[in-house]
Protein backbone atom coordinates (compact mmCIF):
# COMPACT_ATOMS: atom_id res chain seq x y z
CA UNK A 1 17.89 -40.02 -0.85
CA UNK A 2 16.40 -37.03 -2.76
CA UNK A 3 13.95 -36.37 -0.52
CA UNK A 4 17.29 -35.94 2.06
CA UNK A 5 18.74 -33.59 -0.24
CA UNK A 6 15.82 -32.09 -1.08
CA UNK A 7 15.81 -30.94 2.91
CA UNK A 8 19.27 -30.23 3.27
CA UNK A 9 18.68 -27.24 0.25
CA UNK A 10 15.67 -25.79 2.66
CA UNK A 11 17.91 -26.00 5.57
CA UNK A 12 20.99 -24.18 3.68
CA UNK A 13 18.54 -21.46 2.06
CA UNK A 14 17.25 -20.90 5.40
CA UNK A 15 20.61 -20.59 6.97
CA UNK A 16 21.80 -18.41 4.35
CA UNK A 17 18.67 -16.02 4.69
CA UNK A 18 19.22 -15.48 8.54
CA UNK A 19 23.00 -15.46 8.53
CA UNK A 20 24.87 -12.27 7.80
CA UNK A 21 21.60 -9.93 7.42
CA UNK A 22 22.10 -6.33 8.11
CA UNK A 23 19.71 -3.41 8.72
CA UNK A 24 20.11 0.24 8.00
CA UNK A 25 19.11 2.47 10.75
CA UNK A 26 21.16 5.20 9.69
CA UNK A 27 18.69 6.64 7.50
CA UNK A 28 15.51 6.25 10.16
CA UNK A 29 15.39 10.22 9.98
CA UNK A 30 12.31 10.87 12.50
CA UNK A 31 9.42 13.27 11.96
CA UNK A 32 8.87 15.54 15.05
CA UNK A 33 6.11 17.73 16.04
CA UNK A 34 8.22 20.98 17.14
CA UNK A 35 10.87 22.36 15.19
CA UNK A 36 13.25 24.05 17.67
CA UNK A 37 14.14 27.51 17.14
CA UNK A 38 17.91 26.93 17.57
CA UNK A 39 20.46 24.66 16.82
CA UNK A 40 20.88 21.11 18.20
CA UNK A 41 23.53 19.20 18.98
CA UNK A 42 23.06 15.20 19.00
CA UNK A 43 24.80 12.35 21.40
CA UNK A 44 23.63 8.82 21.21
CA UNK A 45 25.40 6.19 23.28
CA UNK A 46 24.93 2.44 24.22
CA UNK A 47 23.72 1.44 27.59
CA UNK A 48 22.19 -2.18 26.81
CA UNK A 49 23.32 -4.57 29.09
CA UNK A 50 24.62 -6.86 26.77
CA UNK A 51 26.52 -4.54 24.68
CA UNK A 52 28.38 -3.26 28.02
CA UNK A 53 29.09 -6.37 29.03
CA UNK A 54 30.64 -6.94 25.92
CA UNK A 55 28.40 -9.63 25.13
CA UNK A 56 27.20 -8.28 21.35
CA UNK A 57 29.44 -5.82 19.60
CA UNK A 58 27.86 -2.34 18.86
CA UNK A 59 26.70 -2.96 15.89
CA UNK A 60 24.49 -5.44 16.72
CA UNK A 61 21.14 -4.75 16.32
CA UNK A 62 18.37 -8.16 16.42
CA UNK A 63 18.56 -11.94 16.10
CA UNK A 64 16.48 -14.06 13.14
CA UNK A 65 16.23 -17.53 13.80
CA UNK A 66 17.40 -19.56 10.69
CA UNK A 67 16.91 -23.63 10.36
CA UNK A 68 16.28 -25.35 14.01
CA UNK A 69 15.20 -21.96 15.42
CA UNK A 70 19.18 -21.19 15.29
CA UNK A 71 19.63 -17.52 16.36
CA UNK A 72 21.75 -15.10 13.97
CA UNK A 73 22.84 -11.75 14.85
CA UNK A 74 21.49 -9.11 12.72
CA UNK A 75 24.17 -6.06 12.60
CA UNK A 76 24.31 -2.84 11.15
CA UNK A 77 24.29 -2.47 7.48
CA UNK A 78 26.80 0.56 7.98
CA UNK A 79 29.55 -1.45 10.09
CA UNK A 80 29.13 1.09 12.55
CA UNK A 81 27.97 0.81 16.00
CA UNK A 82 24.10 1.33 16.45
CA UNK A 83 24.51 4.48 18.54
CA UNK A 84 26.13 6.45 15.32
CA UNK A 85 23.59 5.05 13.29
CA UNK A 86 20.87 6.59 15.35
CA UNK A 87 22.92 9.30 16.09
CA UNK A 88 23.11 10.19 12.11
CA UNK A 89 19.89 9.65 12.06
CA UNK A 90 18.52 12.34 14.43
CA UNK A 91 20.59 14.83 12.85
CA UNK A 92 19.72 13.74 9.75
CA UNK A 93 15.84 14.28 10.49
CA UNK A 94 16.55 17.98 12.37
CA UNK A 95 18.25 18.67 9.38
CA UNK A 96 15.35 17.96 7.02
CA UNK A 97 13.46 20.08 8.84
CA UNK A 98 15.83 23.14 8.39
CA UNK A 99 17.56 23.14 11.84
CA UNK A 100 21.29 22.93 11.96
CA UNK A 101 22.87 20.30 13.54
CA UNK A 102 25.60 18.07 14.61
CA UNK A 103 27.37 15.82 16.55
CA UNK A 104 28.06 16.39 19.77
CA UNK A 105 31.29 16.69 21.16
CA UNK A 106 32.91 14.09 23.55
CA UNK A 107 32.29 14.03 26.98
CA UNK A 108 29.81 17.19 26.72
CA UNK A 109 27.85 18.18 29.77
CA UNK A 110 26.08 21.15 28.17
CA UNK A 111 26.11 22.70 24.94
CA UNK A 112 28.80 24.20 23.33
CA UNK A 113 27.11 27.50 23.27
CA UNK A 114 23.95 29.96 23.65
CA UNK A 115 21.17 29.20 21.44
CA UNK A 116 22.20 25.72 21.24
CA UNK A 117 20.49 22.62 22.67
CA UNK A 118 21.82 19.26 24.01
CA UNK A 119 20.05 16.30 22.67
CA UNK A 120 21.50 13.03 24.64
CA UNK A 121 19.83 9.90 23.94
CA UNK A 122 20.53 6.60 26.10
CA UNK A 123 19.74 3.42 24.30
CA UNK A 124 18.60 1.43 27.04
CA UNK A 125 17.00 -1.59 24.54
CA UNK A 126 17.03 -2.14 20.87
CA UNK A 127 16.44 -5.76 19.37
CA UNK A 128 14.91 -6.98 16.61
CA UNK A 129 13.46 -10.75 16.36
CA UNK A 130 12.32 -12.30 14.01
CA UNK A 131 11.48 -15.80 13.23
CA UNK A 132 8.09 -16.36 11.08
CA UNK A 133 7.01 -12.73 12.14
CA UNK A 134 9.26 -9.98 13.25
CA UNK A 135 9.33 -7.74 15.94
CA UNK A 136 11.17 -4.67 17.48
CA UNK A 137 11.93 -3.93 21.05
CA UNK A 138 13.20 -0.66 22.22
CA UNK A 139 13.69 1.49 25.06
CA UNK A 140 15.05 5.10 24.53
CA UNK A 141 15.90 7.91 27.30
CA UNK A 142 16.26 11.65 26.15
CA UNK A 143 17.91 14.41 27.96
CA UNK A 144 17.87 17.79 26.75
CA UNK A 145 20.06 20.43 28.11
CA UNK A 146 21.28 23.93 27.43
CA UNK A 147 24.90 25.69 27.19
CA UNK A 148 25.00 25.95 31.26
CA UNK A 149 24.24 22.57 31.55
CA UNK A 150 20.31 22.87 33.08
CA UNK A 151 18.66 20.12 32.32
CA UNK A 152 15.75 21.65 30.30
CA UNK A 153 13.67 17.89 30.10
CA UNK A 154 14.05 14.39 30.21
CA UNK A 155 11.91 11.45 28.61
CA UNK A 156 11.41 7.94 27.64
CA UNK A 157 10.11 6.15 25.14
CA UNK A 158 9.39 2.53 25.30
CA UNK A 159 7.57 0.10 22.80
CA UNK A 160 7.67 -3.26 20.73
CA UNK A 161 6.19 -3.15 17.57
CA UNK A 162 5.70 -5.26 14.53
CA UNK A 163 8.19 -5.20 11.49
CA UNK A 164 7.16 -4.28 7.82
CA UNK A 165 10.30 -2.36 7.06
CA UNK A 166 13.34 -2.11 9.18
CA UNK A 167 14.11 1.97 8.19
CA UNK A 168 10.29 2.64 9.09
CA UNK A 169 10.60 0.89 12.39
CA UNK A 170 13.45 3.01 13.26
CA UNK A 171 12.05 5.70 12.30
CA UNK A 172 8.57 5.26 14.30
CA UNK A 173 10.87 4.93 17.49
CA UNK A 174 12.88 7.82 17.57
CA UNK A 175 9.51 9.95 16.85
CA UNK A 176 7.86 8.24 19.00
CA UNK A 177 10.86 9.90 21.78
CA UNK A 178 11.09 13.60 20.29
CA UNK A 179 6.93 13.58 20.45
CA UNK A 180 7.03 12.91 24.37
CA UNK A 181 5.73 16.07 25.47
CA UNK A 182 8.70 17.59 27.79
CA UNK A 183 10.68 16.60 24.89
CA UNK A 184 7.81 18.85 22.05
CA UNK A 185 7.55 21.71 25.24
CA UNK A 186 11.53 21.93 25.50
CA UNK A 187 12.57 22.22 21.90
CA UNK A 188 10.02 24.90 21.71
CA UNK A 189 12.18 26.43 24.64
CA UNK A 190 10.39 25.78 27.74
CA UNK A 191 12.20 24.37 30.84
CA UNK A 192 9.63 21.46 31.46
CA UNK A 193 11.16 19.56 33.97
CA UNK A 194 9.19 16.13 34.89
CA UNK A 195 10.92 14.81 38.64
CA UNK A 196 9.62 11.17 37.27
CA UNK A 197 10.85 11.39 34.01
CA UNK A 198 14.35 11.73 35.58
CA UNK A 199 14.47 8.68 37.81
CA UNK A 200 16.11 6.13 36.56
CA UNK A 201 14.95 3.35 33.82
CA UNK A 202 13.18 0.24 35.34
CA UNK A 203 15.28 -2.40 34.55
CA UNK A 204 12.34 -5.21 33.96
CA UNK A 205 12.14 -5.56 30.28
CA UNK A 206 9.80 -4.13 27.87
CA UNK A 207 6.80 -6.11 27.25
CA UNK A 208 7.15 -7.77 23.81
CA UNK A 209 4.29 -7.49 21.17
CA UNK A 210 2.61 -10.43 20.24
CA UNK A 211 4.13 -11.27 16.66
CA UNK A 212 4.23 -14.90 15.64
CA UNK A 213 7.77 -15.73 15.95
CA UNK A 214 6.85 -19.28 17.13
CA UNK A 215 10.05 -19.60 19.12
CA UNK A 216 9.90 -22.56 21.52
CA UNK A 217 11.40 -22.46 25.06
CA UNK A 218 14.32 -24.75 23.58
CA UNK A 219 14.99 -21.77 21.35
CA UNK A 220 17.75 -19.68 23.74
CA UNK A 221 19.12 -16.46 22.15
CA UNK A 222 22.08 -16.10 24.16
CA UNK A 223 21.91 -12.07 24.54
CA UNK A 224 22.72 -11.15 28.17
């Protein structure tokens, strides 16, 4: 009998540690290799499959796997949807560096006005997992475009890393899509158009590190 009690206390504190865990992305400001001269405005929206299909809300953000290799969603620690999140947090990052910026406004095609720069950013994949280790999956595309609506650049960025810090993993993604180099060449205001950067995302997923997460085939997250 204690020895069944004993277990059931593991299971509980394990359930309790996966369930309800949030993750702040809104403070993931990015470093990035080229200040631009003028002012940017910022658009982040949601293109994951799941998240269309209205699978997972918007502010979901990663699974952890709890007792039985259970999966919990992980979800903003904001309550708002990822895309603000990272959305605050490119403007918040521009602004460190001294550039004024903002949020874009609704349904924009071009900048509001001369000077001014575009920055709209498609999140094609962002998961977390995490089970014994932790990972984080992500697949970002970057337009840039000016106040007559040329497109000026376009670029992906595409990686799964390991997790020591949530924030820093954030972080590391977004300037891991301002360093692409049409990206560093446009915000220094050159018109660096790359014809394959502006086909459309491969849909085949991104290759996931190798973490040890341990998840057996039995262990279904149900994100589709």
């Amino acid at each position: 009998m204690p020895r069944f009690v004993c277990f059931a206390i593991i299971c509980l504190m394990l359930t309790g540690c996966a369930y309800g865990r949030k993750v702040d992305y809104a403070h993931s400001f990015p470093s990035m290799p080229n200040v631009p001269p003028q002012s940017v405005e910022v658009r982040v929206s949601d293109a994951r499959p799941y998240v269309v299909s209205g699978n997972k809300k918007g502010t979901f953000v990663g699974l952890v796997r709890g007792s039985y290799y259970i999966p919990y969603d992980v979800n903003t620690r904001s309550g708002r949807p990822l895309a603000s999140d990272l959305q605050a947090a490119l403007i918040g990052g521009f602004e460190r560096k001294g550039v004024a910026a903002r949020v874009a406004d609704v349904g924009a095609k071009a900048a509001s006005k001369p000077g001014v720069l575009l920055l709209d950013v498609s999140i094609q994949e962002w998961k977390s997992e995490a089970a014994i280790g932790e990972i984080l999956t992500y697949s970002l595309r970057a337009e840039l475009i000016d106040q007559t609506g040329q497109q000026l650049a376009v670029a992906h960025a595409r990686g799964s890393d390991r997790i020591y810090d949530y924030t820093q993993a954030g972080r590391n993604a977004l300037a891991s899509l301002l360093a692409q180099p049409t990206v560093v060449q446009a915000l220094g205001g050159d018109v660096v158009i790359d014809t394959a950067q502006g086909e459309p995302v491969q849909s085949e997923p991104v290759r996931k590190a190798a973490a040890e997460l341990f998840i057996p085939r039995f262990g279904r997250d149900g994100v589709y």
